[in-house]
Protein backbone atom coordinates (compact mmCIF):
# COMPACT_ATOMS: atom_id res chain seq x y z
CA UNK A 1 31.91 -45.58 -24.61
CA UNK A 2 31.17 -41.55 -23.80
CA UNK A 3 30.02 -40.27 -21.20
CA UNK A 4 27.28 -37.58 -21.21
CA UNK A 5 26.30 -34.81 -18.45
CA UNK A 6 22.81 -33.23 -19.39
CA UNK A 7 21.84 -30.55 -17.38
CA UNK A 8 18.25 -30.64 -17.58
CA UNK A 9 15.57 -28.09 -16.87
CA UNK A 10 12.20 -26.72 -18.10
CA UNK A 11 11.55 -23.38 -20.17
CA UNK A 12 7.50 -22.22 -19.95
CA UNK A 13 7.90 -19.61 -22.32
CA UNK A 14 9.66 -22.35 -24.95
CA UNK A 15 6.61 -25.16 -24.00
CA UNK A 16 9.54 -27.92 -23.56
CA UNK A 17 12.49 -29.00 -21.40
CA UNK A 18 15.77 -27.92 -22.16
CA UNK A 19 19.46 -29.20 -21.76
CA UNK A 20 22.82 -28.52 -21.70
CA UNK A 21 25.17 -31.47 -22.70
CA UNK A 22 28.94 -31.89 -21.95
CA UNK A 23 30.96 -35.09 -22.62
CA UNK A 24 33.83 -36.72 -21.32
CA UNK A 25 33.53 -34.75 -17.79
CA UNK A 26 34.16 -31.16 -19.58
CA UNK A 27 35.05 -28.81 -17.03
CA UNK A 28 31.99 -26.07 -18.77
CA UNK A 29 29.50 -28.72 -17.21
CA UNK A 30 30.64 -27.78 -13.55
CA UNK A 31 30.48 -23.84 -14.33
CA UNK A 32 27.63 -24.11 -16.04
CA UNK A 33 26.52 -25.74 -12.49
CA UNK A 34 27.60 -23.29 -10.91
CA UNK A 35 26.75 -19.98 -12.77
CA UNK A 36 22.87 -21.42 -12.57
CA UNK A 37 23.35 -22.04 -8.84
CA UNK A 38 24.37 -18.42 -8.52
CA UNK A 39 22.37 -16.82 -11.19
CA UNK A 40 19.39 -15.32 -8.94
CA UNK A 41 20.77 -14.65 -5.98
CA UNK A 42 21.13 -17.90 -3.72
CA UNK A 43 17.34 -18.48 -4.93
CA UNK A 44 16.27 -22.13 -5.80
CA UNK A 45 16.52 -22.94 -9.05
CA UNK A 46 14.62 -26.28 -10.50
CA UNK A 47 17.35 -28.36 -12.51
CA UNK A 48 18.73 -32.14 -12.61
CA UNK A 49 21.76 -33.46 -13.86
CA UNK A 50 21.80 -36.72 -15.81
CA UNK A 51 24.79 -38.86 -16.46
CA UNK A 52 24.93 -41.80 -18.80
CA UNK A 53 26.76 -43.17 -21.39
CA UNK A 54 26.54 -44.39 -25.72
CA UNK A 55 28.63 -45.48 -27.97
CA UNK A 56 29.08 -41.84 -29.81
CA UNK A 57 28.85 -38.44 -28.32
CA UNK A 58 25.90 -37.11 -30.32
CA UNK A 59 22.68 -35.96 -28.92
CA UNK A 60 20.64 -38.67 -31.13
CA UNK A 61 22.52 -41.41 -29.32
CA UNK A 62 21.17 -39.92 -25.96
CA UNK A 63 17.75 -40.31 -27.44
CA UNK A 64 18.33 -43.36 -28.93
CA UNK A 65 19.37 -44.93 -25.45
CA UNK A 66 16.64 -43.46 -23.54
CA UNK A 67 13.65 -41.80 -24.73
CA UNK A 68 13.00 -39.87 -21.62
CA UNK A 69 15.38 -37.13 -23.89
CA UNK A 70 13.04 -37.31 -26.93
CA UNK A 71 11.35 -33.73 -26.57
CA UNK A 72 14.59 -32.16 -25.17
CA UNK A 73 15.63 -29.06 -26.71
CA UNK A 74 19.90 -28.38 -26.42
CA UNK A 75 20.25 -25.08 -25.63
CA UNK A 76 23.88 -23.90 -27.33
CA UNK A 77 25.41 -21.62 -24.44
CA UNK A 78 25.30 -21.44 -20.67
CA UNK A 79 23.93 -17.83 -20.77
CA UNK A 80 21.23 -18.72 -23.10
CA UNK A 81 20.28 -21.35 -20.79
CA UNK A 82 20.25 -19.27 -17.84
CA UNK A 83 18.58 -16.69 -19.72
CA UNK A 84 15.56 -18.85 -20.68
CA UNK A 85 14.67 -19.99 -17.11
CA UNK A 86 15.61 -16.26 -15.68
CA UNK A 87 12.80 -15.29 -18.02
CA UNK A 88 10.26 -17.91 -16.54
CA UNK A 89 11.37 -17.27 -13.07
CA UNK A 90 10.60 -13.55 -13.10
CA UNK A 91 6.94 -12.09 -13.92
CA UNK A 92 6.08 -9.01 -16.00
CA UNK A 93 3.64 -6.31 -15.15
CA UNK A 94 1.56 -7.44 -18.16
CA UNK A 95 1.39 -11.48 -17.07
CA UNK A 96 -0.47 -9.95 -13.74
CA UNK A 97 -2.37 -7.65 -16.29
CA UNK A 98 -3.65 -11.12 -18.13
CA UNK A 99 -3.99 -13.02 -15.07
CA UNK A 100 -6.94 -9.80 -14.23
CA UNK A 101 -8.30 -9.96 -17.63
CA UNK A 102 -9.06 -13.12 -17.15
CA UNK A 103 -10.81 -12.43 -13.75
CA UNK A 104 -12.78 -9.25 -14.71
CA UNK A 105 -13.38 -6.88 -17.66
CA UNK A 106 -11.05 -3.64 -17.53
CA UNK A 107 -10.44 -0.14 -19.26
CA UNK A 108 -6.79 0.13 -19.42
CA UNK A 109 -7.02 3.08 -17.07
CA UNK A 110 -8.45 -0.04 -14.25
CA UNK A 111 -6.18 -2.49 -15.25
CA UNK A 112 -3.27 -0.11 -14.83
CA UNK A 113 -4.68 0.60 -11.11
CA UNK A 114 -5.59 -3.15 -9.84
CA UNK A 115 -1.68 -4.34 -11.53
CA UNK A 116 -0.41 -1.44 -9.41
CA UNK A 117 -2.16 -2.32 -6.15
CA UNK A 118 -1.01 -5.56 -6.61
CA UNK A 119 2.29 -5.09 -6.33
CA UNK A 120 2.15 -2.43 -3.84
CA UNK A 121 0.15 -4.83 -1.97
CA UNK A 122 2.50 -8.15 -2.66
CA UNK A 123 5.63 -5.48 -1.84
CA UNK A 124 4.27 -4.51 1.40
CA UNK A 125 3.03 -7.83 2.69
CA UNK A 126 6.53 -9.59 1.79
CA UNK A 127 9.36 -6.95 1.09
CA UNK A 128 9.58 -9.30 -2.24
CA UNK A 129 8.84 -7.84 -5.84
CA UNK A 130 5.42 -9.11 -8.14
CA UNK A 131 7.42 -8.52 -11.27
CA UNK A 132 10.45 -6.60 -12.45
CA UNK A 133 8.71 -3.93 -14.43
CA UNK A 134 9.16 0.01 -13.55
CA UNK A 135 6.07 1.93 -11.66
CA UNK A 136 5.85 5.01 -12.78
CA UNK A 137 4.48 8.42 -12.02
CA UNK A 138 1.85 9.81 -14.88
CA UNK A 139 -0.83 12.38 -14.75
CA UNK A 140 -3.73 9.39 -13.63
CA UNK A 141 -1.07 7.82 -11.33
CA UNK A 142 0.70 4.94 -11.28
CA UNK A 143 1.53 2.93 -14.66
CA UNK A 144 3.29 0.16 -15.44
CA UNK A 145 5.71 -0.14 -18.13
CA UNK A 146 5.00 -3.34 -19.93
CA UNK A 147 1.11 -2.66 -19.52
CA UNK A 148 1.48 0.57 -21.01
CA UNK A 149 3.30 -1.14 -23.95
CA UNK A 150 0.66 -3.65 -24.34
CA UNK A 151 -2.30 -2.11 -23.79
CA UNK A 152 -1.68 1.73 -25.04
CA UNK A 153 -3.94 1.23 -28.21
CA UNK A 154 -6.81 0.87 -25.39
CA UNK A 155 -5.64 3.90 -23.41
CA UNK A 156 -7.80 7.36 -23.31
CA UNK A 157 -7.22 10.25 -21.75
CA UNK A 158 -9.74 9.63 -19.09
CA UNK A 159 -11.19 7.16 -15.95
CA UNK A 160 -13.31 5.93 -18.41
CA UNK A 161 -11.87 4.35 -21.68
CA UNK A 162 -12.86 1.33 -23.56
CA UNK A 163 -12.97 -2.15 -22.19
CA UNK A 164 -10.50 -3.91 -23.58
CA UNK A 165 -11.49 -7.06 -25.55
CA UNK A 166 -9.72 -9.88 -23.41
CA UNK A 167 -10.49 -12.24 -26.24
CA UNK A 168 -8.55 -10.62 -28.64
CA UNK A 169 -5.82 -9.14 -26.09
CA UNK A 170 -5.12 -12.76 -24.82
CA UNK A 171 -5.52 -14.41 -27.90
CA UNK A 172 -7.90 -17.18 -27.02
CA UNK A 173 -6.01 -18.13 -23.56
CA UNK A 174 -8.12 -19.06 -20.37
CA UNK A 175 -7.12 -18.96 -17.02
CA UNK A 176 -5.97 -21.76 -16.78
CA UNK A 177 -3.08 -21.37 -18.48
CA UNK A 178 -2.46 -18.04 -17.49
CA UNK A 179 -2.79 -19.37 -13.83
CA UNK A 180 -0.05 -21.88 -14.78
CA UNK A 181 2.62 -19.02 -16.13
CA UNK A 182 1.86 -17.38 -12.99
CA UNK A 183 2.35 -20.50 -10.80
CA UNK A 184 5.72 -21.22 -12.81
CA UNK A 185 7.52 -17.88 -11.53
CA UNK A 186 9.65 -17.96 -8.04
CA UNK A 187 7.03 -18.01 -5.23
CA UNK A 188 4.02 -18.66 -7.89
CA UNK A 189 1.52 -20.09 -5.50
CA UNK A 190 1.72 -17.22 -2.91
CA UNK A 191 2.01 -14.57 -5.58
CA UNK A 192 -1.51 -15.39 -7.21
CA UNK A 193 -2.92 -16.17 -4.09
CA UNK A 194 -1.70 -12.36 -3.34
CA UNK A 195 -3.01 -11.38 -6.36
CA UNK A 196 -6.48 -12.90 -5.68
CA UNK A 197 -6.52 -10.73 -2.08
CA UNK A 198 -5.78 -8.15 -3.58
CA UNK A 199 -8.48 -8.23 -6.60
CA UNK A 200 -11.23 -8.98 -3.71
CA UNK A 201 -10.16 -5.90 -1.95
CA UNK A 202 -10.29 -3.44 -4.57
CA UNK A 203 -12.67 -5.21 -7.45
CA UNK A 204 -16.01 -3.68 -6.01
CA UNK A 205 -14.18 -0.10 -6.42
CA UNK A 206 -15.29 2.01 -9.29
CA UNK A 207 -12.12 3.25 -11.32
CA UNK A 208 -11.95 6.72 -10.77
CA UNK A 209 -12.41 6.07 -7.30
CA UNK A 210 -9.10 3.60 -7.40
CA UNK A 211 -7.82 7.10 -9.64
CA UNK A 212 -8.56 9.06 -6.52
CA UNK A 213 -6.67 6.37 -4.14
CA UNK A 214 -3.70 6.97 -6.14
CA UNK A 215 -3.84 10.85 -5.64
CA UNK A 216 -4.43 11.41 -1.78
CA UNK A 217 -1.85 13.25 0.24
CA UNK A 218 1.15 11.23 1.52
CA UNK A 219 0.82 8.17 -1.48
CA UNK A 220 3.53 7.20 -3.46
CA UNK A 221 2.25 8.90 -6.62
CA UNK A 222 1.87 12.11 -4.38
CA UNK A 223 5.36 11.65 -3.07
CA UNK A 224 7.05 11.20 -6.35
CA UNK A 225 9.35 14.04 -8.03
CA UNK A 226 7.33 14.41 -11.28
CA UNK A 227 9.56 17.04 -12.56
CA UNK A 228 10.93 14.89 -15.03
CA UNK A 229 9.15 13.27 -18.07
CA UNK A 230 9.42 9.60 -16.58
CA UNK A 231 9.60 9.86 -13.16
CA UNK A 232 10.03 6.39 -10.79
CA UNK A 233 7.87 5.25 -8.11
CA UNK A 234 10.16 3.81 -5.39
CA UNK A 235 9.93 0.60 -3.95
CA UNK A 236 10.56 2.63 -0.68
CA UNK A 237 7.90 5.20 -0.95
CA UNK A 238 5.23 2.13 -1.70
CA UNK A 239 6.33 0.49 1.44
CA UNK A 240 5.92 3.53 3.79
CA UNK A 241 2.95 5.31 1.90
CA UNK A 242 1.20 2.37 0.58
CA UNK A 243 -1.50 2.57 3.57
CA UNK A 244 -2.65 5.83 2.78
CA UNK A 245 -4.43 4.50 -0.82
CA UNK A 246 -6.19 1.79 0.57
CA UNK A 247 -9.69 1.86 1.71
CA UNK A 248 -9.94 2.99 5.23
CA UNK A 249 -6.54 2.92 5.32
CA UNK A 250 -6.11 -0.50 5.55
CA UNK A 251 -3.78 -3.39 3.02
């Protein structure tokens, strides 16, 4: 008989559960244990490890002795593995930029400014990160990178700009399942439901008034060095000047 160790987790972005498999207690099953344990910082990670035996050490035998391994995709390496749920576990600017489309119609210049005081707000109220993107400093204020990338075709030199067509920017998703991506990151649940606060606060707030929040004395955008062509907004300056662009001074 062999002996099988499946380390088994779930990938969002690949719509299926994954695996690593090891037989005959290889010593890469315990690393690989180990490396996911310590792959974001102490954080939980969601993962179960299986043991059981067949009669041959291919996958199809696992299947073949229990179908609960049927949609199971084998992942080939340990860092591939760990790459794929480090991917679901952190967000991107533009998932919180889909998760507003499908809340409220937006110019890109407005979608820029409610994904930026979301994360300034989410930053401040929990020293914690909304996603991993960079904030940076251009001449309407804040912008985030991966919105920028997505959503440039709908950008205009102006407050103003066109509305971008949700339907065709999200490709036919509802919120739903937008909702669900958004759940499936660390801390999902209190992250939309900081996102939600956040979208109440400032939704009623015509753009180039939210462009005018961004410019007031003693903001981050104001504080930035814009010197350089890509200058960063720092974590830092949000947390101690984040007050000042909120309506009556309040987040």
């Amino acid at each position: 008989m062999v002996k099988h160790c499946i380390i088994l987790s779930s990938s969002y972005s690949s719509g299926c559960r994954i695996a690593l498999h090891y037989i005959d207690d290889d010593p890469e099953c315990d690393r690989a244990v180990e490396e996911i344990r310590n792959a974001y910082d102490g954080k939980l990670v969601s993962f179960n490890i299986h043991v059981l035996q067949t009669e041959d050490p291919s996958w199809d035998s696992v299947v073949k002795s229990d179908p609960y391994f049927d949609d199971v995709k084998v992942i080939g390496s340990i860092d591939e593995f760990v790459g794929l749920i480090r991917k679901d576990r952190y967000l991107k600017g533009s998932e919180i930029a889909r998760y507003i489309l499908s809340k409220t119609p937006c110019t890109h210049t407005r979608l820029q400014k409610l994904t930026y005081m979301c994360y300034a707000d989410y930053l401040c109220e929990t020293g914690e990160r909304l996603f991993e993107d960079r904030i940076l400093a251009f001449k309407f204020g804040p912008v985030i990178d991966t919105v920028y990338q997505r959503y440039k075709a709908n950008s205009h030199e102006s407050p103003g700009g066109i509305i971008i067509d949700d339907d065709k920017e999200m490709q036919g998703e509802e919120t739903l399942p937008i909702m669900s991506r958004l759940f499936f990151a660390e801390d999902g649940i209190k992250k939309v439901a900081s996102i939600d606060r956040t979208l109440k606060r400032y939704g009623s707030i015509p753009t180039d008034e939210l462009v005018e929040l961004t410019h007031l004395k003693d903001t981050p955008w104001y504080a930035t060095d814009k010197s350089g062509p890509y200058a960063e907004i720092s974590d830092a300056d949000i947390i101690r000047l984040h007050a000042n662009e909120s309506p009556a001074g309040i987040y």
